[in-house]
C-alpha atoms as a PDB file:
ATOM      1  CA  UNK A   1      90.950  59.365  87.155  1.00  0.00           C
ATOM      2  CA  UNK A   2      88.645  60.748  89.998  1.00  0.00           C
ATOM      3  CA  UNK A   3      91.344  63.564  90.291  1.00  0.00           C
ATOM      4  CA  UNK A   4      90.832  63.914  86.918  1.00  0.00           C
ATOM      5  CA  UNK A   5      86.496  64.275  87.510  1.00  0.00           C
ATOM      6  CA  UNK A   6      87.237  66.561  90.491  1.00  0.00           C
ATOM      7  CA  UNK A   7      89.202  68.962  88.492  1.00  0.00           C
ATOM      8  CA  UNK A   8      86.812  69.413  85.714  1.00  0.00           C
ATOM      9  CA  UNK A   9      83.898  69.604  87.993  1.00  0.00           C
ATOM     10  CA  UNK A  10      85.872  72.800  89.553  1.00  0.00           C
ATOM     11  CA  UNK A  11      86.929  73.964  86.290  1.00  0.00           C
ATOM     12  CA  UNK A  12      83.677  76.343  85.427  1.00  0.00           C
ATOM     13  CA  UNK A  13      83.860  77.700  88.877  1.00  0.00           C
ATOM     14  CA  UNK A  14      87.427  78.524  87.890  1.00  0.00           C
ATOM     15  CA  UNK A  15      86.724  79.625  84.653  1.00  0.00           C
ATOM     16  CA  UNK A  16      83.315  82.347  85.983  1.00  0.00           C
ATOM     17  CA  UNK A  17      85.574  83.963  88.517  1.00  0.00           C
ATOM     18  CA  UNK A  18      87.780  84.066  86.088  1.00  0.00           C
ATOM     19  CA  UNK A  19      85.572  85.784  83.337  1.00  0.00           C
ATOM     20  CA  UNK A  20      83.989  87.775  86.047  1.00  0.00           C
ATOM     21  CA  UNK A  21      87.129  89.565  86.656  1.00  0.00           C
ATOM     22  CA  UNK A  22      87.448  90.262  83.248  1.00  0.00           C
ATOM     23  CA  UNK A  23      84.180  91.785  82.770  1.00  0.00           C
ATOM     24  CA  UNK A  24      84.357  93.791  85.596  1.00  0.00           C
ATOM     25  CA  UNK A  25      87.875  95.524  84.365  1.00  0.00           C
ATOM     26  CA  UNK A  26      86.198  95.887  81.158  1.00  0.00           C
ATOM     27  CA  UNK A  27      82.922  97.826  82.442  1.00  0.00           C
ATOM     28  CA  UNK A  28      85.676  99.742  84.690  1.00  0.00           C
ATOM     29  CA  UNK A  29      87.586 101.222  81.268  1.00  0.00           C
ATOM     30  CA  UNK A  30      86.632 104.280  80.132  1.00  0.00           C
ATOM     31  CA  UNK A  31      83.991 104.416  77.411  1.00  0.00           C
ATOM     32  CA  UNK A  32      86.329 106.434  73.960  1.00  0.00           C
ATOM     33  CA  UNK A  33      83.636 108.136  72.610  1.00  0.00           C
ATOM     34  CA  UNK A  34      83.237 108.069  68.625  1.00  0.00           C
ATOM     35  CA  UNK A  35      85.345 110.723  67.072  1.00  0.00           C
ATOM     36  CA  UNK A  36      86.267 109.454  63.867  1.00  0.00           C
ATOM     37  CA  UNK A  37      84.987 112.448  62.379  1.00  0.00           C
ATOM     38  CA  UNK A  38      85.589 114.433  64.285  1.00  0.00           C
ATOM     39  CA  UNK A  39      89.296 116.412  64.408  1.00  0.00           C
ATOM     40  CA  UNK A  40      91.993 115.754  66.961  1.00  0.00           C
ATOM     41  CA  UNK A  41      92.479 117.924  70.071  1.00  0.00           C
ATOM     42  CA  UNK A  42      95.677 119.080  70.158  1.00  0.00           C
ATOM     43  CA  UNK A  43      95.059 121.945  73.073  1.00  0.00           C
ATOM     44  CA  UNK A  44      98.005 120.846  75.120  1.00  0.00           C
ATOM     45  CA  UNK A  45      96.746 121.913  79.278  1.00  0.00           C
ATOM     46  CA  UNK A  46      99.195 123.643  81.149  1.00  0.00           C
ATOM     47  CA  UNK A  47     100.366 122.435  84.062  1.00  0.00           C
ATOM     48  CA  UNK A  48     102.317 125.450  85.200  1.00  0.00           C
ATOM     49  CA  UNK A  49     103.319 129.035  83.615  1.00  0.00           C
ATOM     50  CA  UNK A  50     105.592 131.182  85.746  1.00  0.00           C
ATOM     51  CA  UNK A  51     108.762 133.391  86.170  1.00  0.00           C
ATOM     52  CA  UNK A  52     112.149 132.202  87.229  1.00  0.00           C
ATOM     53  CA  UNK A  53     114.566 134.609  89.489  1.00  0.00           C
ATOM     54  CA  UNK A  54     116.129 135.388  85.740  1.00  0.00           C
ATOM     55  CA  UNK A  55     112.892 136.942  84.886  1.00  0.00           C
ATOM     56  CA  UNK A  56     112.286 134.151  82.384  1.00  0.00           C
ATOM     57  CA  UNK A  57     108.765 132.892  80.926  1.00  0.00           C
ATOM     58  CA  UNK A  58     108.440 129.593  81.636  1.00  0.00           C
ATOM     59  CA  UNK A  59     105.040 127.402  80.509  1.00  0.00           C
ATOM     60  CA  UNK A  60     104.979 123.589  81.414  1.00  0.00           C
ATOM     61  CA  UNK A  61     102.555 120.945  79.391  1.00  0.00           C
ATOM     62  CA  UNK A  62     102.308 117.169  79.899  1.00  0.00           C
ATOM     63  CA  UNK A  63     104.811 115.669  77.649  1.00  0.00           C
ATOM     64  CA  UNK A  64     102.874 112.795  76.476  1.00  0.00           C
ATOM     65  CA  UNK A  65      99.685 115.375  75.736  1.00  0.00           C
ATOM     66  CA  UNK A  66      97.056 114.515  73.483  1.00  0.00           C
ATOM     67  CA  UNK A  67      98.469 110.887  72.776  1.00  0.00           C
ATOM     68  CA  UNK A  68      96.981 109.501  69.722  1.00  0.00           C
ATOM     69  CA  UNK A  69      97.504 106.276  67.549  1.00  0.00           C
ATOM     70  CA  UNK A  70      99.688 105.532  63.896  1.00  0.00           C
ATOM     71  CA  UNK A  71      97.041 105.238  62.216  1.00  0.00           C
ATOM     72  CA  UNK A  72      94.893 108.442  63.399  1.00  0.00           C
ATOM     73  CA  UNK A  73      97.969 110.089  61.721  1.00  0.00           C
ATOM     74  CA  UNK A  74      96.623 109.270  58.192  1.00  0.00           C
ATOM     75  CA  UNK A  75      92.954 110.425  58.732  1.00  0.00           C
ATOM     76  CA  UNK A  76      92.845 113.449  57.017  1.00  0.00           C
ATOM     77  CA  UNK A  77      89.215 114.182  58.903  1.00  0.00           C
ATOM     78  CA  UNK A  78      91.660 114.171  62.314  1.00  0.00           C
ATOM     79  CA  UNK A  79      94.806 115.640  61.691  1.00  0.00           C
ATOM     80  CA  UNK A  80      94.895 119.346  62.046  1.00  0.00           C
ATOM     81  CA  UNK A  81      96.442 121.848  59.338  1.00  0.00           C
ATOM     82  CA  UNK A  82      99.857 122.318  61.228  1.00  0.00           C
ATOM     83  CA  UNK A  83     100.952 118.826  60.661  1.00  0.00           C
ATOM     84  CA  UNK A  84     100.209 119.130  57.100  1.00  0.00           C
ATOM     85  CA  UNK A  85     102.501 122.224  56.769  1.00  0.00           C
ATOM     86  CA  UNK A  86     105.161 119.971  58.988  1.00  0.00           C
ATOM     87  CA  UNK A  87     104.981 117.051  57.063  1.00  0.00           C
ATOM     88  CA  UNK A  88     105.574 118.896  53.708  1.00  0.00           C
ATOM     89  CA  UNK A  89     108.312 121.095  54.662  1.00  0.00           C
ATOM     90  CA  UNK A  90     110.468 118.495  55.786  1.00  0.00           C
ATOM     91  CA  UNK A  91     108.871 115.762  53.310  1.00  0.00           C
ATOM     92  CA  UNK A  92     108.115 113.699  55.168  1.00  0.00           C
ATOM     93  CA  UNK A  93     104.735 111.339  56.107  1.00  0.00           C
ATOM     94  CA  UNK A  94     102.452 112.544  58.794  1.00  0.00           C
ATOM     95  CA  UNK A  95     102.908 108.668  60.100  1.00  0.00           C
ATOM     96  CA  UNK A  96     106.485 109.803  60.567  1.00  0.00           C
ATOM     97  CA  UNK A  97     106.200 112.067  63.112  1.00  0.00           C
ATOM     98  CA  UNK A  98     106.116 110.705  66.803  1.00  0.00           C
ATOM     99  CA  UNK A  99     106.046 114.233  67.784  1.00  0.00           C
ATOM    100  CA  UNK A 100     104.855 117.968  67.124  1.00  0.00           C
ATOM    101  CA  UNK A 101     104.199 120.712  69.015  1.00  0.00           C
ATOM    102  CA  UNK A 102     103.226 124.482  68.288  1.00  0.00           C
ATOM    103  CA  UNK A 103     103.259 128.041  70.198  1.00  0.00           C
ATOM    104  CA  UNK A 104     103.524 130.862  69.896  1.00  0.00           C
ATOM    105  CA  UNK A 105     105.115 134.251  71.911  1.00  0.00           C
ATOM    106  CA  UNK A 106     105.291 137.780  71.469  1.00  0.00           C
ATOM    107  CA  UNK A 107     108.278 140.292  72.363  1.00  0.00           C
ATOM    108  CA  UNK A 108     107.307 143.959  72.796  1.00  0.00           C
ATOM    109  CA  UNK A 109     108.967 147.172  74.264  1.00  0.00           C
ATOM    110  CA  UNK A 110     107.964 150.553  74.743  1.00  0.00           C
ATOM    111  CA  UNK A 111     109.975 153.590  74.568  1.00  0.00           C
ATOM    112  CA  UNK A 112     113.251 152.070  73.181  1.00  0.00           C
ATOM    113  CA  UNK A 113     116.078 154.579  73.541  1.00  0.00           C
ATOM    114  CA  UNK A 114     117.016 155.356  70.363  1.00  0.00           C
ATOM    115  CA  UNK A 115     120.565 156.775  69.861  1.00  0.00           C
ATOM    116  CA  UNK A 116     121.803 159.363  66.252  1.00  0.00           C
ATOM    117  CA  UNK A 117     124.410 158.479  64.359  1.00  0.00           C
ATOM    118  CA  UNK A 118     126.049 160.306  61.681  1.00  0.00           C
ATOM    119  CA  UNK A 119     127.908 158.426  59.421  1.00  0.00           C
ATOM    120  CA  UNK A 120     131.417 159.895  57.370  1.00  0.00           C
ATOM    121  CA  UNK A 121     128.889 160.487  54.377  1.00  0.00           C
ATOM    122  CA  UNK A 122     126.803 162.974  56.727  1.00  0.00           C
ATOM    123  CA  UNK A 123     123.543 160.341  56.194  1.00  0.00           C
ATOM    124  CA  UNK A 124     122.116 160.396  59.710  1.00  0.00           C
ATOM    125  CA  UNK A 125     120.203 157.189  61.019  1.00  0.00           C
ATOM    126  CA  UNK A 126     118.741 156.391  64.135  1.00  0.00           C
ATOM    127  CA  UNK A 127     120.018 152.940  66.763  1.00  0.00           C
ATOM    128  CA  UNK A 128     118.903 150.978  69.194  1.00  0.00           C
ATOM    129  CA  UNK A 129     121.322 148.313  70.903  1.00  0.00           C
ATOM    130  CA  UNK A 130     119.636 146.031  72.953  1.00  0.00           C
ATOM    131  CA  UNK A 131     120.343 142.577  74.629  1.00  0.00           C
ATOM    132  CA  UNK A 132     118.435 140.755  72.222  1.00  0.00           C
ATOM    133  CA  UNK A 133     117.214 143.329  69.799  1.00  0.00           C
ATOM    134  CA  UNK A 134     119.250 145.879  67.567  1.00  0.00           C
ATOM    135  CA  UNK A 135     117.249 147.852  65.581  1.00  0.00           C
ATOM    136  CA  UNK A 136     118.152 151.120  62.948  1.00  0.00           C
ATOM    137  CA  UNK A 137     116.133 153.300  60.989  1.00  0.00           C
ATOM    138  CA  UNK A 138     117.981 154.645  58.458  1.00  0.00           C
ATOM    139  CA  UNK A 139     116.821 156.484  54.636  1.00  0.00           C
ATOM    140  CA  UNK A 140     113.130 155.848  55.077  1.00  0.00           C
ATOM    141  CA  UNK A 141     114.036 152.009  56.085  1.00  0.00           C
ATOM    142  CA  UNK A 142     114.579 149.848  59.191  1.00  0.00           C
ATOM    143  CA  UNK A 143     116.645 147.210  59.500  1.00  0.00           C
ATOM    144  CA  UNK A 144     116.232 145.010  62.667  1.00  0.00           C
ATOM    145  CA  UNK A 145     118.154 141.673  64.523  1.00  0.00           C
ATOM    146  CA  UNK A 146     116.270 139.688  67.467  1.00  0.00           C
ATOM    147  CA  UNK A 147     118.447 137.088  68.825  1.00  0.00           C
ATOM    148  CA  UNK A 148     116.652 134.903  71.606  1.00  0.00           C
ATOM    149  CA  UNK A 149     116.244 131.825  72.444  1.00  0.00           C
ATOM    150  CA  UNK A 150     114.066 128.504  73.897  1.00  0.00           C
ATOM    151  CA  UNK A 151     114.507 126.639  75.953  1.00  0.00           C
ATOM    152  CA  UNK A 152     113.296 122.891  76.040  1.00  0.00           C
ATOM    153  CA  UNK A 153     113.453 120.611  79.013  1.00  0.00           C
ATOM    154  CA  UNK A 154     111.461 117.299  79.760  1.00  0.00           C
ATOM    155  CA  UNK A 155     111.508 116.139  83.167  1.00  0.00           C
ATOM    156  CA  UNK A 156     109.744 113.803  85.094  1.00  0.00           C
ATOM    157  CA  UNK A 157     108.054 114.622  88.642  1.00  0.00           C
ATOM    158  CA  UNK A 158     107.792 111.977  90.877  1.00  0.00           C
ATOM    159  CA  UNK A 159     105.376 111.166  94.207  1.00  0.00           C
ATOM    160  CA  UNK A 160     107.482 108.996  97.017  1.00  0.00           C
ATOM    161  CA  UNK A 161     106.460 108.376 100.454  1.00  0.00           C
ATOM    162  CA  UNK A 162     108.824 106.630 102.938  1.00  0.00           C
ATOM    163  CA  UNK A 163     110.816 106.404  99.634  1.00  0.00           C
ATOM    164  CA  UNK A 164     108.957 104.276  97.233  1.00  0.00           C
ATOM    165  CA  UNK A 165     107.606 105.749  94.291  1.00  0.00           C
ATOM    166  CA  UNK A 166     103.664 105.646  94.091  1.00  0.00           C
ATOM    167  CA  UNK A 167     102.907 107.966  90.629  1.00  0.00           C
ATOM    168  CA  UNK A 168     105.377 109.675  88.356  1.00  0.00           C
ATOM    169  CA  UNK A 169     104.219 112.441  85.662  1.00  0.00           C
ATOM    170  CA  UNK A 170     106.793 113.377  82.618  1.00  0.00           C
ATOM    171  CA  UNK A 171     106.159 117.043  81.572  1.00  0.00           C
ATOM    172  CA  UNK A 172     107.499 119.583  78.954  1.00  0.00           C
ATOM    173  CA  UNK A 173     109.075 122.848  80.459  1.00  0.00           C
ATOM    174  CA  UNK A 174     109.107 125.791  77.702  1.00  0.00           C
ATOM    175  CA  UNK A 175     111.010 129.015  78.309  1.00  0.00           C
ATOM    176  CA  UNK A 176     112.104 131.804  76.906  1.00  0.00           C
ATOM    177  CA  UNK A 177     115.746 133.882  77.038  1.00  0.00           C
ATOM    178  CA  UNK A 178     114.023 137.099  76.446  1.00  0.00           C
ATOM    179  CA  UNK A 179     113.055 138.230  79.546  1.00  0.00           C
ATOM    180  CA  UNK A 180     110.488 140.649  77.151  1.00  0.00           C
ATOM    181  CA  UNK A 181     108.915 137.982  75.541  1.00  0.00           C
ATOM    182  CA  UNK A 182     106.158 135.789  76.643  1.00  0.00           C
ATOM    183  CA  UNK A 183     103.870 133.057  75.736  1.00  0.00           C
ATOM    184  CA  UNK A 184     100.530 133.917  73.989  1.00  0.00           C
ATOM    185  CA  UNK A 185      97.946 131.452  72.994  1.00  0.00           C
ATOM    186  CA  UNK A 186      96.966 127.756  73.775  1.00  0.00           C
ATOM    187  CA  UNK A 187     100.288 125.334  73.553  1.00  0.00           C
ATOM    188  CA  UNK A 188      99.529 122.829  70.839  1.00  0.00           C
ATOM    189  CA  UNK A 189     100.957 119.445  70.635  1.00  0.00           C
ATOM    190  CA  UNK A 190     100.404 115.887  69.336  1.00  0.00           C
ATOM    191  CA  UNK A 191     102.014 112.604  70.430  1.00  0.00           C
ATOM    192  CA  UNK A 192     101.677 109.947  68.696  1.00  0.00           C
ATOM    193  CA  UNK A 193     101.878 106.313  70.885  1.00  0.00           C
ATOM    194  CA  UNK A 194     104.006 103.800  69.267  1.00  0.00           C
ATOM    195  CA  UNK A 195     104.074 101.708  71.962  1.00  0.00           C
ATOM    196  CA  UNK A 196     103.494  97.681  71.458  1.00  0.00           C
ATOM    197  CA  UNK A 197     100.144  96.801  73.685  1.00  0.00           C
ATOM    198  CA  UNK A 198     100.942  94.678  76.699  1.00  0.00           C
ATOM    199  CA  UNK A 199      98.846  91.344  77.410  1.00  0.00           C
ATOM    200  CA  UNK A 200      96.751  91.541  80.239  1.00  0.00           C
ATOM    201  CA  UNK A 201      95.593  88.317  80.251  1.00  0.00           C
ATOM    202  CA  UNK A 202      98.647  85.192  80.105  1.00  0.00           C
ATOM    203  CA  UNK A 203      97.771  81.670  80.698  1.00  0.00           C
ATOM    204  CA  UNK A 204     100.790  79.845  82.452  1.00  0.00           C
ATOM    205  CA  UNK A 205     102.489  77.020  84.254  1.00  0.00           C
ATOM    206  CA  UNK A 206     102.839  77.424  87.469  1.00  0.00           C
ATOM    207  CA  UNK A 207     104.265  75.824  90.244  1.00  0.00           C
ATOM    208  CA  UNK A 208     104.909  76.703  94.170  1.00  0.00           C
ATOM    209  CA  UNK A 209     106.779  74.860  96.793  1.00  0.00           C
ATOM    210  CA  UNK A 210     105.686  75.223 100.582  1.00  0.00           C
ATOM    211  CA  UNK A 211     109.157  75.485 102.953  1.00  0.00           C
ATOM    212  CA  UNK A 212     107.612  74.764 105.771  1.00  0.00           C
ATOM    213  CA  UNK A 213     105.650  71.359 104.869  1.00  0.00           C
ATOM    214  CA  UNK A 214     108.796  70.350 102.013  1.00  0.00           C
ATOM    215  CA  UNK A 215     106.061  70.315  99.622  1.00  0.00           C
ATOM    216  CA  UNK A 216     105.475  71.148  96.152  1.00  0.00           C
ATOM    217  CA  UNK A 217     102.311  71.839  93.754  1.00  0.00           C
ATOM    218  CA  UNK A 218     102.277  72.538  89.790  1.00  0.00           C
ATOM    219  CA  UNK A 219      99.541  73.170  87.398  1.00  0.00           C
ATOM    220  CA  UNK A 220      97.625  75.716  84.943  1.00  0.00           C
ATOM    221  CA  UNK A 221      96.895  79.063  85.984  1.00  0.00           C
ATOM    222  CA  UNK A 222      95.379  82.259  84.550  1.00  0.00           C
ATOM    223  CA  UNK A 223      96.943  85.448  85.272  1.00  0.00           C
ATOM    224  CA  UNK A 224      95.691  89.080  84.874  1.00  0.00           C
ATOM    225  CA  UNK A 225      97.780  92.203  85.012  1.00  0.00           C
ATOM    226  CA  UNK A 226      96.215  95.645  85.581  1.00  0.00           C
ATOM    227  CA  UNK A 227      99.217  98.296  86.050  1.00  0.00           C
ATOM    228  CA  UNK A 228     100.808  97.709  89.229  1.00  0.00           C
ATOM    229  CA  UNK A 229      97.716  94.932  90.178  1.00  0.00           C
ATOM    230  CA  UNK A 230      98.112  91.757  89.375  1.00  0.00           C
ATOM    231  CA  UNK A 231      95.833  88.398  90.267  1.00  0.00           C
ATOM    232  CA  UNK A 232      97.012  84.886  89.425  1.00  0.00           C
ATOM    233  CA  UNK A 233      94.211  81.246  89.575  1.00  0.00           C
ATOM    234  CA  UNK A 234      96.214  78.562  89.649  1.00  0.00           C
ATOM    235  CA  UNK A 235      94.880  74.776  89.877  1.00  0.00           C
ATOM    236  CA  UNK A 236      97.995  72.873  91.651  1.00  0.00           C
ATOM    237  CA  UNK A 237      98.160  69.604  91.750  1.00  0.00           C
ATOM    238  CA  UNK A 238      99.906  68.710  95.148  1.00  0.00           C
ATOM    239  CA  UNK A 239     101.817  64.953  94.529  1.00  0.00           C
ATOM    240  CA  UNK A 240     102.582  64.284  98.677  1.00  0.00           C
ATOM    241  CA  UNK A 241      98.560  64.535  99.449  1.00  0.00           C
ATOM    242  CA  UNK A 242      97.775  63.399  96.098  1.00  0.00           C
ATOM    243  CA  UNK A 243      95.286  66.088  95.516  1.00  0.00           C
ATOM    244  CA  UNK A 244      94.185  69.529  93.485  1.00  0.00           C
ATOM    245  CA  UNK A 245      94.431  72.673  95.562  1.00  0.00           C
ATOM    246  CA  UNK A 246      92.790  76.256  93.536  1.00  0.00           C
ATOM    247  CA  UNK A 247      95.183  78.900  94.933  1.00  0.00           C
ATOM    248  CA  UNK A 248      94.570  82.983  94.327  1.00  0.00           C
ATOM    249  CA  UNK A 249      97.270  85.190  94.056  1.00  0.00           C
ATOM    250  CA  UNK A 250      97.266  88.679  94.154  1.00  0.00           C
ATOM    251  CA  UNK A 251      99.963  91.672  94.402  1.00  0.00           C
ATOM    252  CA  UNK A 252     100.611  95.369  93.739  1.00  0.00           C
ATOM    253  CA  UNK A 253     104.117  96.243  92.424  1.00  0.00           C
ATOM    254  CA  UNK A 254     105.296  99.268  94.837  1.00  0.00           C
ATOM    255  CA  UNK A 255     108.945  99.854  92.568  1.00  0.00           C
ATOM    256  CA  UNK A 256     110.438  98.381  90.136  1.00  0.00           C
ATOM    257  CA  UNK A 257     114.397  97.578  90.361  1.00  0.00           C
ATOM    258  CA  UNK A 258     115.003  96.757  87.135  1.00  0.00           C
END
C-alpha cells in the first residue's frame, strides 16, 4: 500500500511534465490562419526551370504542392474554376480528385521555310515540314499538324551524410519534346491529403529489463511522437528492490529499415 501512496504522490509531477510537453509542441505549431473564405492557392513554386543537353524545357514543382484537405474540395468559396471544368468533363466529384495540375506553354518560330508545290491539277500550295510541325497553305486555307510531347517524372531528392538519410523532398519534373516550345505562366496544382492522421500521443505498457543487474521493471507510460523525435515517461515498478522508478526516454529515428 505505501507503494501504492508513493506512486500517486508522484503522479501530478508525472502528469505536468507531461502536459508541459504537450503545450509546448502545441505553441511550437504553426498558427493556419483563417481562410475559409478565402480561395485556395494553387500557385505551385518552382523549384527549378532549365535546359537539358537535348535542348529540352524542363520546369520542376514540389509534388505534394499546395496540399489541402477532402473536405476543402467541396467548398465552393475555395476551389478554383479549373477544377470545376475537370470535375465536369470527366464527371466526376471534385472530392474525387487526389490530384490536378495546370500549365501552360507556347511554341513559336520565325521564318519557317516554306517550300511550292504544284499538284497534277496545277493548284499550287505552299509546305512546311518540320520535326514537330507540318504546316500548308493552300486555296486561301491552312491546314496545320503539331505533334509534341510531355514529359512527366516524379522523383524524390534525398540529403545523406555518412550515408543516412537526414531530409528527402519528392518533386514534379515537367518537360517538353519540342525543343521550340517553352513554359509560360505560373504552374498550378492542387493535392489533396488523404492521408489517415497519426497519434502523437499513445499511452502504453511498458516494461525494461536491466542485463547487467538481471533485473526487470514494468508499468504505465506516456509516449509522444514528433517526426523522427520521440519521448517516452514510464513509471516502472522494479519487483527485486520492491520499488517505483520514473524513467525518461527519448530518441531520434536517423533511417528507417522497414
Amino acid at each position: 500500500m505505501s507503494k501504492l501512496i508513493k506512486f500517486l504522490k508522484f503522479l501530478p509531477y508525472l502528469i505536468i511534465i507531461v502536459l508541459g510537453i504537450i503545450l509546448y509542441m502545441k505553441w511550437n505549431q504553426p498558427v493556419e490562419e483563417e481562410v475559409k473564405s478565402n480561395p485556395m492557392n494553387t500557385v505551385a513554386e518552382v523549384a527549378k526551370k532549365f535546359k537539358d543537353a537535348a535542348g529540352a524545357n524542363h520546369i520542376a514543382i514540389d509534388k505534394n504542392a499546395n496540399s489541402v484537405k477532402p473536405s476543402d474540395m467541396s467548398d465552393p468559396n475555395k476551389v478554383p474554376g479549373f477544377v470545376d471544368t475537370a470535375s465536369r468533363a470527366l464527371k466526376i466529384a471534385k472530392q474525387e480528385i487526389d490530384q490536378i495540375t495546370k500549365l501552360l506553354f507556347i511554341s513559336e518560330g520565325k521564318r519557317l521555310l516554306a517550300e511550292k508545290v504544284i499538284d497534277s491539277l496545277g493548284v499550287e500550295s505552299y509546305v512546311h515540314n518540320g520535326k514537330y510541325l507540318t504546316l500548308s497553305y493552300k486555296n486561301g486555307y491552312f491546314d496545320y499538324r503539331y505533334r509534341a510531347g510531355l514529359d512527366i517524372v516524379d522523383y524524390t531528392k534525398k540529403t545523406k551524410f555518412l550515408g543516412i538519410t537526414f531530409a528527402k523532398k519528392s518533386f514534379t519534373d515537367f518537360s517538353l519534346t519540342d525543343t521550340a516550345a517553352s513554359f509560360t505562366g505560373n504552374v498550378q496544382r492542387l493535392t489533396v491529403d488523404r492521408r489517415e492522421p497519426q497519434p502523437w500521443l499513445k499511452f502504453n505498457a511498458s516494461y525494461q529489463y536491466n542485463l547487467q543487474d538481471n533485473a526487470h521493471g514494468y508499468g504505465p507510460g506516456l509516449r509522444i511522437d514528433k517526426g523522427p523525435l520521440g519521448l517516452q515517461v514510464s513509471q516502472l515498478y522494479w519487483p527485486a528492490s520492491q520499488a517505483w522508478q520514473t524513467t525518461v526516454n527519448a530518441h531520434l529515428t536517423l533511417k528507417n529499415i522497414f
